[in-house]
PDB file of N, CA and C in Angstrom:
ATOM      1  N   UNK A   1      30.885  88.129 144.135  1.00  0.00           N
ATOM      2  CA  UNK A   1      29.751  88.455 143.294  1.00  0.00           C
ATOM      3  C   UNK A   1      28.620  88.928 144.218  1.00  0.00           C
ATOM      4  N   UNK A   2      27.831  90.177 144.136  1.00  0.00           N
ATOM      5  CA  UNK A   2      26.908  90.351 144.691  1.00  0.00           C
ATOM      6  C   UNK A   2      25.318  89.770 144.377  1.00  0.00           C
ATOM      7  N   UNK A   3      25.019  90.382 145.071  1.00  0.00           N
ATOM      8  CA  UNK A   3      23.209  89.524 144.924  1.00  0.00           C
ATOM      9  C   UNK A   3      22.542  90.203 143.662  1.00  0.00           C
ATOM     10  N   UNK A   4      22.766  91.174 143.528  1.00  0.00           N
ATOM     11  CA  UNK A   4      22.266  91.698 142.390  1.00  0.00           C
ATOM     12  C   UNK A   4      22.916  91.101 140.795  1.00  0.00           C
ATOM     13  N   UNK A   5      23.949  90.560 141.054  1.00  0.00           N
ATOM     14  CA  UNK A   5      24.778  89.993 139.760  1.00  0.00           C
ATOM     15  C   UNK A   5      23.946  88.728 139.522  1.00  0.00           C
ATOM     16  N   UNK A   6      23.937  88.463 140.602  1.00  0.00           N
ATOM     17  CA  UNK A   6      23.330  86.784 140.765  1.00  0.00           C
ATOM     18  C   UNK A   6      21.694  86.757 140.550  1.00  0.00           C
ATOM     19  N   UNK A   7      21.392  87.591 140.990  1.00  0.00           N
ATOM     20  CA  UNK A   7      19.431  88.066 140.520  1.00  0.00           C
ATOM     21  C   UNK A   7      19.689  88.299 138.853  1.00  0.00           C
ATOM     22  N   UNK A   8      20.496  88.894 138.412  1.00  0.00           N
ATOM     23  CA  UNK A   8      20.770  89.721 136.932  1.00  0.00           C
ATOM     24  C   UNK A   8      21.123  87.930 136.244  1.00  0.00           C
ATOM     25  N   UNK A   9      21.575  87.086 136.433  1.00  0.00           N
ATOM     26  CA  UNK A   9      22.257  85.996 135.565  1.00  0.00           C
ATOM     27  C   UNK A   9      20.910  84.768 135.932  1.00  0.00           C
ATOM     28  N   UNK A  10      20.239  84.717 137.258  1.00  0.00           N
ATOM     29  CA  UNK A  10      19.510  84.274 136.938  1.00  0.00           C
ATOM     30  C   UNK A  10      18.036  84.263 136.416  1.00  0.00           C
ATOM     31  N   UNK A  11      17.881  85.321 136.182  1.00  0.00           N
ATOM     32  CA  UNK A  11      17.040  86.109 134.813  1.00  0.00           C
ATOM     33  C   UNK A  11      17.385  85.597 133.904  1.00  0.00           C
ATOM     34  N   UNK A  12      18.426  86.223 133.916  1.00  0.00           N
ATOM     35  CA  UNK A  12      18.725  85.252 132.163  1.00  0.00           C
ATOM     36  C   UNK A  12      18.900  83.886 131.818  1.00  0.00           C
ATOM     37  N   UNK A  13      18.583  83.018 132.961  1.00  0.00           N
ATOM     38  CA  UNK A  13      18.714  81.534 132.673  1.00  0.00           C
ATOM     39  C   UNK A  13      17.157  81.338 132.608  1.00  0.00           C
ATOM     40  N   UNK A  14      16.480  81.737 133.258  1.00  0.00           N
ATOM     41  CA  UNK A  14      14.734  81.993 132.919  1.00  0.00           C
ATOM     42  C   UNK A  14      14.620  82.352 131.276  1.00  0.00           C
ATOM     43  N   UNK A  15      15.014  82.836 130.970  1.00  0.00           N
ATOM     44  CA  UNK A  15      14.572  83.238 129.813  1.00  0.00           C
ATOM     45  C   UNK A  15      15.253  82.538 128.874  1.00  0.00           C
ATOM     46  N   UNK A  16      16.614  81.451 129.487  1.00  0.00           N
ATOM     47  CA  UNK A  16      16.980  80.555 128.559  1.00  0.00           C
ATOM     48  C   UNK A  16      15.634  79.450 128.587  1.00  0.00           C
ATOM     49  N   UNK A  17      15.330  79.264 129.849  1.00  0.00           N
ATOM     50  CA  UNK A  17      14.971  78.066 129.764  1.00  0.00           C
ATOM     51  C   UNK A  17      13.318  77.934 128.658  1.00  0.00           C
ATOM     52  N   UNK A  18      12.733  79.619 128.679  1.00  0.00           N
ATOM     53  CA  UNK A  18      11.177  79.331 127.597  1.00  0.00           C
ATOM     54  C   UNK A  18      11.853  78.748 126.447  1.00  0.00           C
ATOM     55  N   UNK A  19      13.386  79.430 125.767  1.00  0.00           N
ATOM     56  CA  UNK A  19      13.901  78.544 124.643  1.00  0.00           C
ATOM     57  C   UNK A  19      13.571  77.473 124.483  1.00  0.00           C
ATOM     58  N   UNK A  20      14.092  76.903 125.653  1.00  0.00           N
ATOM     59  CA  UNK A  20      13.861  75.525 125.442  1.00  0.00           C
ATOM     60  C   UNK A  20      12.556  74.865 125.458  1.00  0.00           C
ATOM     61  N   UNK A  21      11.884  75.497 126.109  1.00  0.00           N
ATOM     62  CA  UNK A  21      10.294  74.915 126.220  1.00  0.00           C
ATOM     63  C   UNK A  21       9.643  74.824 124.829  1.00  0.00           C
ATOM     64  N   UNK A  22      10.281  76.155 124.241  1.00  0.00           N
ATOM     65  CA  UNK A  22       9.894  76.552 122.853  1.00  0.00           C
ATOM     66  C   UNK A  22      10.239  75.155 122.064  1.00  0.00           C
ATOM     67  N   UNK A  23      11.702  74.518 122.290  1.00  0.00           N
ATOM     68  CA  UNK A  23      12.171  73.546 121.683  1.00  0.00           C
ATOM     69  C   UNK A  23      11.342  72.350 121.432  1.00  0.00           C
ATOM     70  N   UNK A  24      10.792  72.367 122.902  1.00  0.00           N
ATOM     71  CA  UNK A  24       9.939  70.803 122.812  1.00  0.00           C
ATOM     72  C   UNK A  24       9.273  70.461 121.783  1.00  0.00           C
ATOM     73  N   UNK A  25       8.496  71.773 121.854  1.00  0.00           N
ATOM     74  CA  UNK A  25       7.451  71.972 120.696  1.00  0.00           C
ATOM     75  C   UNK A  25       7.793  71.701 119.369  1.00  0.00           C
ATOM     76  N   UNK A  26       8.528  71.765 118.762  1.00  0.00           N
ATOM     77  CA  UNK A  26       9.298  71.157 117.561  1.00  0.00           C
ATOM     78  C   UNK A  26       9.638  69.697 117.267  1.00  0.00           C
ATOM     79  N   UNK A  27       8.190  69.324 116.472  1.00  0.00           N
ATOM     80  CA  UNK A  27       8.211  67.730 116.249  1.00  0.00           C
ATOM     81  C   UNK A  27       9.824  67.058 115.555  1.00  0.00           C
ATOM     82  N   UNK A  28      10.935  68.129 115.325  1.00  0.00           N
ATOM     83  CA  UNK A  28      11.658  67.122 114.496  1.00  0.00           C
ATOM     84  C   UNK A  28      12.744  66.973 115.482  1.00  0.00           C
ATOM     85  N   UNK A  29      12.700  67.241 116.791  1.00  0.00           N
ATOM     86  CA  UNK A  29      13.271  67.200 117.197  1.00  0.00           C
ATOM     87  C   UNK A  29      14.563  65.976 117.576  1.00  0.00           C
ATOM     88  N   UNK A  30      13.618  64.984 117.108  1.00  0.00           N
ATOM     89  CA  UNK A  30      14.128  63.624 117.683  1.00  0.00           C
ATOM     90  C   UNK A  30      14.729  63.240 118.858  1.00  0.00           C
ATOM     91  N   UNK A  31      16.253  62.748 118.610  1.00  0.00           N
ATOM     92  CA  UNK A  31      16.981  62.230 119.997  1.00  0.00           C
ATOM     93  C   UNK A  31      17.250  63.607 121.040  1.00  0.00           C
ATOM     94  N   UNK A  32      17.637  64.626 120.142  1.00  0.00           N
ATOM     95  CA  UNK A  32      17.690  66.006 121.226  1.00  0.00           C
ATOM     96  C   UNK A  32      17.118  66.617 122.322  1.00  0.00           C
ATOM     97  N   UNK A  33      15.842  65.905 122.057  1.00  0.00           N
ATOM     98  CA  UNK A  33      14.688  66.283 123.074  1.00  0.00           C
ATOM     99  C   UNK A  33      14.929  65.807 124.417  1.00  0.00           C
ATOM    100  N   UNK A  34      15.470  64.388 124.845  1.00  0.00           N
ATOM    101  CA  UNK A  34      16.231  64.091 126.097  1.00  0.00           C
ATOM    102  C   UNK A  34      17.164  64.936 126.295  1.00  0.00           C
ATOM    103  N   UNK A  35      18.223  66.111 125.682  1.00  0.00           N
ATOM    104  CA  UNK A  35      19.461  66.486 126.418  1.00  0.00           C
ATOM    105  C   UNK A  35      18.574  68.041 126.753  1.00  0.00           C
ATOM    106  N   UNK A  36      17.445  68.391 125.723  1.00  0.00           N
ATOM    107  CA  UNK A  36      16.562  69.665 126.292  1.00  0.00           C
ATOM    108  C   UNK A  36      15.736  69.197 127.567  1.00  0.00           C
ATOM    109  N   UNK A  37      15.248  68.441 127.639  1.00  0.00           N
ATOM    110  CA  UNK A  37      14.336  67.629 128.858  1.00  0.00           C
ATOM    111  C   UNK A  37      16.021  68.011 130.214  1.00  0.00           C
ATOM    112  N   UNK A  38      16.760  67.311 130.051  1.00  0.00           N
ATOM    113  CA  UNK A  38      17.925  67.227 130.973  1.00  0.00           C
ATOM    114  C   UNK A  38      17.842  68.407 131.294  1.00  0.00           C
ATOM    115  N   UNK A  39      18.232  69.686 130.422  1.00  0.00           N
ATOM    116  CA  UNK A  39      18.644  71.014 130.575  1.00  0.00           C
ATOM    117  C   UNK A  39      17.146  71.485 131.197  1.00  0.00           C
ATOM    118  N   UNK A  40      15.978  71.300 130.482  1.00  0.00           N
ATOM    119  CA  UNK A  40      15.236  71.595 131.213  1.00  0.00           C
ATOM    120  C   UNK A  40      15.476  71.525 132.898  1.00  0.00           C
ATOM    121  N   UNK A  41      15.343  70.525 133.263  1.00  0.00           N
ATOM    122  CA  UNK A  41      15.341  70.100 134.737  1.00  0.00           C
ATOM    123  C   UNK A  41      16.738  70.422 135.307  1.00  0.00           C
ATOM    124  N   UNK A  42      17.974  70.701 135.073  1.00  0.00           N
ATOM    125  CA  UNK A  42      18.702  70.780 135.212  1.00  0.00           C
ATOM    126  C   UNK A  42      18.726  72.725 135.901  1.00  0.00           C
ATOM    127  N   UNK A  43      17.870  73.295 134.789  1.00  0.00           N
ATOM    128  CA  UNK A  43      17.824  74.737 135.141  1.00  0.00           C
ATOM    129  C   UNK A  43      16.972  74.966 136.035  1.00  0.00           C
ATOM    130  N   UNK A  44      15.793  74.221 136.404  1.00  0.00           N
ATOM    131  CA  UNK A  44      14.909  74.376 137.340  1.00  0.00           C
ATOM    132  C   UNK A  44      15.238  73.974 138.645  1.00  0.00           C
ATOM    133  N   UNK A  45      16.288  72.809 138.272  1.00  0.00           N
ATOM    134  CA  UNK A  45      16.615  73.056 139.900  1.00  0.00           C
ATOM    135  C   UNK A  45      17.651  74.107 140.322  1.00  0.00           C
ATOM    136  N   UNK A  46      18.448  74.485 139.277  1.00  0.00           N
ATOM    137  CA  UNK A  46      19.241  75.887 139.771  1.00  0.00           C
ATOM    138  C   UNK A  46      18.157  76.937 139.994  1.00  0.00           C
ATOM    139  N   UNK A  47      16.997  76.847 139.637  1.00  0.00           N
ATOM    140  CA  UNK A  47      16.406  78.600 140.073  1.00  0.00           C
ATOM    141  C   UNK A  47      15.536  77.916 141.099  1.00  0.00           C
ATOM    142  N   UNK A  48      15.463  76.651 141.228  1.00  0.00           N
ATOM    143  CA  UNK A  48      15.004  76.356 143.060  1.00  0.00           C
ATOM    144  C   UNK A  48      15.902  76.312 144.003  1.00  0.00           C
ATOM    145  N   UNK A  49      16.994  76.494 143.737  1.00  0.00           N
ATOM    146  CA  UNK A  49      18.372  76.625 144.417  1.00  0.00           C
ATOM    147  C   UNK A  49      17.868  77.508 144.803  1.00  0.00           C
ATOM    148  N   UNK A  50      18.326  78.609 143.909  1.00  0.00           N
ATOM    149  CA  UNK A  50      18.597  80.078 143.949  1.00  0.00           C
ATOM    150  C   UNK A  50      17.703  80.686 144.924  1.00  0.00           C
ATOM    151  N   UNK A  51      15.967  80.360 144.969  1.00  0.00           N
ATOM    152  CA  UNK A  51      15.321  81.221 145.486  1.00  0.00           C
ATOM    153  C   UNK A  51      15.257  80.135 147.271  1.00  0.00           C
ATOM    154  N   UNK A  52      15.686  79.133 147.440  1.00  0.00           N
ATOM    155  CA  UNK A  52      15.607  78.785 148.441  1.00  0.00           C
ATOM    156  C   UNK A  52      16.677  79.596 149.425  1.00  0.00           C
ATOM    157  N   UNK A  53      17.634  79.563 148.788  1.00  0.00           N
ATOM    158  CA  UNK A  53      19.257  80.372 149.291  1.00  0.00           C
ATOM    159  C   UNK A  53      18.200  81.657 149.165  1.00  0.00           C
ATOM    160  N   UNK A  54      17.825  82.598 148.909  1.00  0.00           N
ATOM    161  CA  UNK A  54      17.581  84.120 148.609  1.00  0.00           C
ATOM    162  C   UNK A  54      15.893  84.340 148.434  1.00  0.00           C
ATOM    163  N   UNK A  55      15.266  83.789 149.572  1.00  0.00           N
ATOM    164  CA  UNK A  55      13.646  83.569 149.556  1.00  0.00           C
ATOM    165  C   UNK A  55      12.994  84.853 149.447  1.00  0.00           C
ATOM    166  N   UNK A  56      13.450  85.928 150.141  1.00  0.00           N
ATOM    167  CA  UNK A  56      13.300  87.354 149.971  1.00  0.00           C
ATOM    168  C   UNK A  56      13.529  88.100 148.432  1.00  0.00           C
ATOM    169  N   UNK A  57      14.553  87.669 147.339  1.00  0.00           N
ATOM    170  CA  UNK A  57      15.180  88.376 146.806  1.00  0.00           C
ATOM    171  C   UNK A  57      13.929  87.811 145.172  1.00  0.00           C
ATOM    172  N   UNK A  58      13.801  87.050 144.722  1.00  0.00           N
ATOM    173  CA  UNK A  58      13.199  85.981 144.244  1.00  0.00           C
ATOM    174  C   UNK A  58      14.052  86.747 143.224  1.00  0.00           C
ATOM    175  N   UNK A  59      13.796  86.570 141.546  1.00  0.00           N
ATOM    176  CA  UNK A  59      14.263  87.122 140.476  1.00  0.00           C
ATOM    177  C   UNK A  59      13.883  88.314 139.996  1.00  0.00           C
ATOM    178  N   UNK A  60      13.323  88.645 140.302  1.00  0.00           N
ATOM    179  CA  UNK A  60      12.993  90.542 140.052  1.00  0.00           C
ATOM    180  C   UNK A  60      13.299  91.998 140.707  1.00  0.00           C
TER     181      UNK A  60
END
């Protein structure tokens, strides 16, 4: 896989993750809100992965 595939997919996990931010915001959320919280943090440390591995390349 090149760097550009990998810049291209993690874009799109950025833009999963406002979803979810969006989610929080939704009082009915109830018990779900821990497995969005998880995913939250879960994706943030993949795109602190990402730009530590590729400090030059960042997502754009």
């Amino acid at each position: 896989m090149d760097i550009q595939t990998i810049k291209e997919r993690v874009a799109l996990v950025e833009t999963k993750r406002e979803y979810l931010l969006s989610l929080l915001e939704q009082p009915n959320l109830g018990t779900l809100r821990v497995d969005v919280n998880q995913a939250l943090e879960e994706m943030d440390d993949l795109i602190d992965e990402f730009r530590r591995t590729f400090p030059q390349t960042g997502t754009n």
